[in-house]
C-alpha atoms as a PDB file:
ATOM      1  CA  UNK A   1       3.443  38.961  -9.917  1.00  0.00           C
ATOM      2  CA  UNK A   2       5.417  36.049 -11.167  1.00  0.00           C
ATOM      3  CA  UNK A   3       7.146  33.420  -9.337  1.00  0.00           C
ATOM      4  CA  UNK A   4      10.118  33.111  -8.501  1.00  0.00           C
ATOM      5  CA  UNK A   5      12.300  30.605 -10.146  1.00  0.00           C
ATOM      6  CA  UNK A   6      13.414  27.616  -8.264  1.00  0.00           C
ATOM      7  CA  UNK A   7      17.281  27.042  -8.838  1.00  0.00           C
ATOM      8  CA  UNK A   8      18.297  23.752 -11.337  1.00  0.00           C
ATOM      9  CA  UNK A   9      19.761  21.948  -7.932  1.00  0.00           C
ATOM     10  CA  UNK A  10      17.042  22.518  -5.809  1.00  0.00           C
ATOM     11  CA  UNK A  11      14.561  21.315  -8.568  1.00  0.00           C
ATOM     12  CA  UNK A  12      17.280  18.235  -9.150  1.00  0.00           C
ATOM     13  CA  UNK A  13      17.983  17.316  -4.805  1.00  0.00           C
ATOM     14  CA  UNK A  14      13.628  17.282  -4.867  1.00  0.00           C
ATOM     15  CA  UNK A  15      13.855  14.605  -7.831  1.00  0.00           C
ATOM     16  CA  UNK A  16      16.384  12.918  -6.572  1.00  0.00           C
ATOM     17  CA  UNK A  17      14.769  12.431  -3.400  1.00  0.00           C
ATOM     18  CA  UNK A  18      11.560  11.276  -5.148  1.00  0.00           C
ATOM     19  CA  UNK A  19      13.800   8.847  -6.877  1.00  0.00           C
ATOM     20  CA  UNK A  20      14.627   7.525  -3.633  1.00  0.00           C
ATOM     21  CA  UNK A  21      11.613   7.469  -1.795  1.00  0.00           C
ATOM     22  CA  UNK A  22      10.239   5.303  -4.727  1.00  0.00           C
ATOM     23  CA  UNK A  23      13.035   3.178  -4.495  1.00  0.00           C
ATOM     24  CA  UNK A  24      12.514   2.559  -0.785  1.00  0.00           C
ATOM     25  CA  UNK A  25       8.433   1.791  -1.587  1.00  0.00           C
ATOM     26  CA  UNK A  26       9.544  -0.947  -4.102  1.00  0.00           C
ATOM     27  CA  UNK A  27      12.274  -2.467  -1.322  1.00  0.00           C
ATOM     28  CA  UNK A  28       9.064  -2.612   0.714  1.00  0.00           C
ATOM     29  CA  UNK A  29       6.662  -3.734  -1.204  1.00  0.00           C
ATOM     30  CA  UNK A  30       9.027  -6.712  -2.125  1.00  0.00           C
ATOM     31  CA  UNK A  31       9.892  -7.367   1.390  1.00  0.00           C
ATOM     32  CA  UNK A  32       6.099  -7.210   2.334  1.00  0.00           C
ATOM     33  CA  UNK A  33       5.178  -9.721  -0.514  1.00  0.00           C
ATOM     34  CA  UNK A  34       7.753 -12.250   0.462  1.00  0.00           C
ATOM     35  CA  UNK A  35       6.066 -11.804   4.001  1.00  0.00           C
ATOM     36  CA  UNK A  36       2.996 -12.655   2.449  1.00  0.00           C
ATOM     37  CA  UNK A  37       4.063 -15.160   0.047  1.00  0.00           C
ATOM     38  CA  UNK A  38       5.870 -16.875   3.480  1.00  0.00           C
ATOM     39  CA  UNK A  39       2.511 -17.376   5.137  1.00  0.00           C
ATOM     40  CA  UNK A  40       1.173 -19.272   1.850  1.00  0.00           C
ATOM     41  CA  UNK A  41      -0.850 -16.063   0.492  1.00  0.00           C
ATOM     42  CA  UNK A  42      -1.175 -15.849  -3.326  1.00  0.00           C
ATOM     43  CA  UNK A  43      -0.125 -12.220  -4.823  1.00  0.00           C
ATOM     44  CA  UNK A  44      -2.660 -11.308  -7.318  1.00  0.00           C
ATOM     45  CA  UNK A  45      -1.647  -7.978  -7.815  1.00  0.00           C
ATOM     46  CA  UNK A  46       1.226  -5.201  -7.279  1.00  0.00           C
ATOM     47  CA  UNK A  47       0.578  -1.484  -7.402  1.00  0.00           C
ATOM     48  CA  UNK A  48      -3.132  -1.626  -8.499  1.00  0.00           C
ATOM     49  CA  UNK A  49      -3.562   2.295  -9.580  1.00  0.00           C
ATOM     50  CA  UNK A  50      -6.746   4.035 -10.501  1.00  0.00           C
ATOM     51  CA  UNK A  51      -7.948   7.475 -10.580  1.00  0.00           C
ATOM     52  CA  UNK A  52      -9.579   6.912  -6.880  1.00  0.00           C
ATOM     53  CA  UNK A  53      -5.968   5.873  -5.268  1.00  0.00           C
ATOM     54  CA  UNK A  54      -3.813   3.076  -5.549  1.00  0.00           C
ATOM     55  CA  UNK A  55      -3.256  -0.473  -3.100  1.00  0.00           C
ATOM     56  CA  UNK A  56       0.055  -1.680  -2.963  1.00  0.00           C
ATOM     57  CA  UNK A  57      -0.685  -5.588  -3.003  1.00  0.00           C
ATOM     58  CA  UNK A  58      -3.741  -7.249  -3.294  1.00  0.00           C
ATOM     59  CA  UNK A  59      -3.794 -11.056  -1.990  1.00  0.00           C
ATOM     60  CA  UNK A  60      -5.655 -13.957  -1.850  1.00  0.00           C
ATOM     61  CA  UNK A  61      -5.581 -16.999   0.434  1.00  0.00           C
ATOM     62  CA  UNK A  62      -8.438 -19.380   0.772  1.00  0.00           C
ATOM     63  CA  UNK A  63     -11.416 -17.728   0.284  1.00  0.00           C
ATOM     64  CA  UNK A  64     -10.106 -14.412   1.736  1.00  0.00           C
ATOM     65  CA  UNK A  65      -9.102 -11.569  -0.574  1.00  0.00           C
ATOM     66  CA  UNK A  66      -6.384  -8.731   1.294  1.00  0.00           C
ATOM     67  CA  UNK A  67      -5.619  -5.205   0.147  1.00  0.00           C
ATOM     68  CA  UNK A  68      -2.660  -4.506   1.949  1.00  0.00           C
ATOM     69  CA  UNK A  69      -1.054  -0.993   2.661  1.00  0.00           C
ATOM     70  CA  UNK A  70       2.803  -1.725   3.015  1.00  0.00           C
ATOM     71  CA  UNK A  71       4.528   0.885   4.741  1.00  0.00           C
ATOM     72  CA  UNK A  72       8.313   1.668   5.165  1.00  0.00           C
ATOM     73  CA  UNK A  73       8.853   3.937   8.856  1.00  0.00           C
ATOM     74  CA  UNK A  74      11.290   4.325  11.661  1.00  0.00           C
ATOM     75  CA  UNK A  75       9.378   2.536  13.919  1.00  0.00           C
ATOM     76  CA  UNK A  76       5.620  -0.120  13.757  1.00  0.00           C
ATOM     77  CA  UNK A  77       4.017   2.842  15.323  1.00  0.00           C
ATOM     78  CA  UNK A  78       4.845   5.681  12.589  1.00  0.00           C
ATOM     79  CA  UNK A  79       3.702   3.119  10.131  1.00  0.00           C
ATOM     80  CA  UNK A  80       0.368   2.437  11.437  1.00  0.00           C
ATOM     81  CA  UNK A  81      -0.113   6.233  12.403  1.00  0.00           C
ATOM     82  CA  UNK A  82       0.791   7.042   8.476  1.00  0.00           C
ATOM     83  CA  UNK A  83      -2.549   5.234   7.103  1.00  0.00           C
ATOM     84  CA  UNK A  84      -4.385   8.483   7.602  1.00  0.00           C
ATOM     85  CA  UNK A  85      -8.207   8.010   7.178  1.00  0.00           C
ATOM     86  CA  UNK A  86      -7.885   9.853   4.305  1.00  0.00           C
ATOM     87  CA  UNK A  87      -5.507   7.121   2.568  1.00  0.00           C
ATOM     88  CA  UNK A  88      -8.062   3.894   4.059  1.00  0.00           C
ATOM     89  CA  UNK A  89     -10.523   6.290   1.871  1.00  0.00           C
ATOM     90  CA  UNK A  90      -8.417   5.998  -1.178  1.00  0.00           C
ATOM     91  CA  UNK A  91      -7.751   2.276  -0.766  1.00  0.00           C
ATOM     92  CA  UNK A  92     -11.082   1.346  -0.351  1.00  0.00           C
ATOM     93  CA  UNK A  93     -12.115   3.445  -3.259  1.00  0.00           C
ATOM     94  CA  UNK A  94      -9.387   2.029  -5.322  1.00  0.00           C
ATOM     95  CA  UNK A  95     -10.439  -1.523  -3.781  1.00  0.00           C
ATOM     96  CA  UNK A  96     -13.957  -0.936  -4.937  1.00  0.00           C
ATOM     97  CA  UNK A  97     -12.509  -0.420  -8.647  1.00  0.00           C
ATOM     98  CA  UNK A  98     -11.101  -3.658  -8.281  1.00  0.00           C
ATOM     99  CA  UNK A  99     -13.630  -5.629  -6.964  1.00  0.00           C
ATOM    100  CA  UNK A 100     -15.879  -3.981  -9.739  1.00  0.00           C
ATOM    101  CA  UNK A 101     -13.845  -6.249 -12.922  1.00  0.00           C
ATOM    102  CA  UNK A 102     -13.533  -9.129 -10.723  1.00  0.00           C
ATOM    103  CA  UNK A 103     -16.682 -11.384 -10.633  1.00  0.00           C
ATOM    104  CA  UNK A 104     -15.160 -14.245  -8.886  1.00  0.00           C
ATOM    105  CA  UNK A 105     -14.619 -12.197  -5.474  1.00  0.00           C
ATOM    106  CA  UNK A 106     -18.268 -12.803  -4.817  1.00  0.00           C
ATOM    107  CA  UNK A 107     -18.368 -14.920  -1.864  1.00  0.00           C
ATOM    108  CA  UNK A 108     -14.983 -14.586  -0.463  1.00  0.00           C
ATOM    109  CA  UNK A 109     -14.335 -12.491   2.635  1.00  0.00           C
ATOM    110  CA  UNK A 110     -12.661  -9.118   1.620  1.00  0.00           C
ATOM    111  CA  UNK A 111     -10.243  -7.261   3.933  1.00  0.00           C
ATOM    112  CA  UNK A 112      -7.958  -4.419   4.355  1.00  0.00           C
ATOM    113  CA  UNK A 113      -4.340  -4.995   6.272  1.00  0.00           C
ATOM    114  CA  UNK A 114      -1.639  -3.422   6.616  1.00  0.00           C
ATOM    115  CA  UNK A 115       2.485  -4.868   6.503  1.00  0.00           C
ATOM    116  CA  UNK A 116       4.999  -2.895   8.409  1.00  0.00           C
ATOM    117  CA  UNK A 117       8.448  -2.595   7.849  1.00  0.00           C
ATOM    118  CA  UNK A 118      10.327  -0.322  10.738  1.00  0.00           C
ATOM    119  CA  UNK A 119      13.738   0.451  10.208  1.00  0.00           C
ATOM    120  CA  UNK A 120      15.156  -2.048  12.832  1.00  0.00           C
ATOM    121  CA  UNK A 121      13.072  -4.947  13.439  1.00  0.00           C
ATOM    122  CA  UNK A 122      11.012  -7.529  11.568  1.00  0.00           C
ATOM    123  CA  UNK A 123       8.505  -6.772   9.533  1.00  0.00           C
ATOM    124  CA  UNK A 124       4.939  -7.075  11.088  1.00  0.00           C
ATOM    125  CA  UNK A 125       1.509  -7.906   9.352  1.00  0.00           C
ATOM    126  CA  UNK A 126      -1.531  -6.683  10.367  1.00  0.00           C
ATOM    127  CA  UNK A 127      -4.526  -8.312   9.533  1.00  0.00           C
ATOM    128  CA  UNK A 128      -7.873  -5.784   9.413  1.00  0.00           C
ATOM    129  CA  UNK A 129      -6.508  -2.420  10.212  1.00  0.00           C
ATOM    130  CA  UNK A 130      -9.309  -0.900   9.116  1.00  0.00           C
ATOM    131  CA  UNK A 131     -12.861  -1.883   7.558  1.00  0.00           C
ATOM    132  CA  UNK A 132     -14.835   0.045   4.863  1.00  0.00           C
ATOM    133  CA  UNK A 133     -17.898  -0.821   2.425  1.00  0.00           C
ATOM    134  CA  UNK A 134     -16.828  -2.361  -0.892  1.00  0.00           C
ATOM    135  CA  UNK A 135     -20.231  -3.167  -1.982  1.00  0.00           C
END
């Protein structure tokens, strides 16, 4: 039995949508790495992909390395209740990549946050959501 065929406006109102939900990631991620840069943290890299998942920012201050998960919601709460354990498990894999073509992270404290940006409000950083084995 063959599909039915999705109508040209429904397939173009899905892409457009896309196109604005990526557009609202980027506003964040900015936002969340002038947070960062603010509290005298060192951006060492934006939208790290690999096959395993992708981190938004990874940051270094000191001797502390941060994979942050930036995330654009109504309110702190639906931000924090959005990293699912399922997307700490694709971060940390993705974090693991990382870590794996960087030798000079031995030593340094690694850790996973999180920035939140609700709707109305300031944006909030939170240091250690969540911990998982990089090593």
């Amino acid at each position: 039995m063959q599909e039915p065929q999705k109508s040209p406006r429904a397939t173009k109102s899905n892409l457009l949508k896309k196109q604005a939900a990526y557009r609202k990631g980027l506003q964040a991620e900015l936002k969340a790495e002038m947070l960062l840069r603010q509290a005298g943290w060192q951006i060492l890299e934006r939208r790290y992909k690999t096959k395993q998942g992708e981190i938004d920012l990874i940051a270094e201050q000191d001797q502390t390395i941060v994979f942050v998960e930036v995330k654009a919601r109504r309110g702190v709460d639906d931000g924090l209740y959005a990293i699912t354990q399922r997307s700490q498990r694709r971060i940390a894999n993705a974090a693991r990549e990382w870590v794996s073509h960087h030798n000079d992270v031995v030593g340094k404290t690694l850790r996973f946050d999180a920035v939140i940006l609700p709707k109305y409000g300031e944006a909030q950083h939170f240091p250690n959501l969540f911990e998982a084995e990089i090593f």
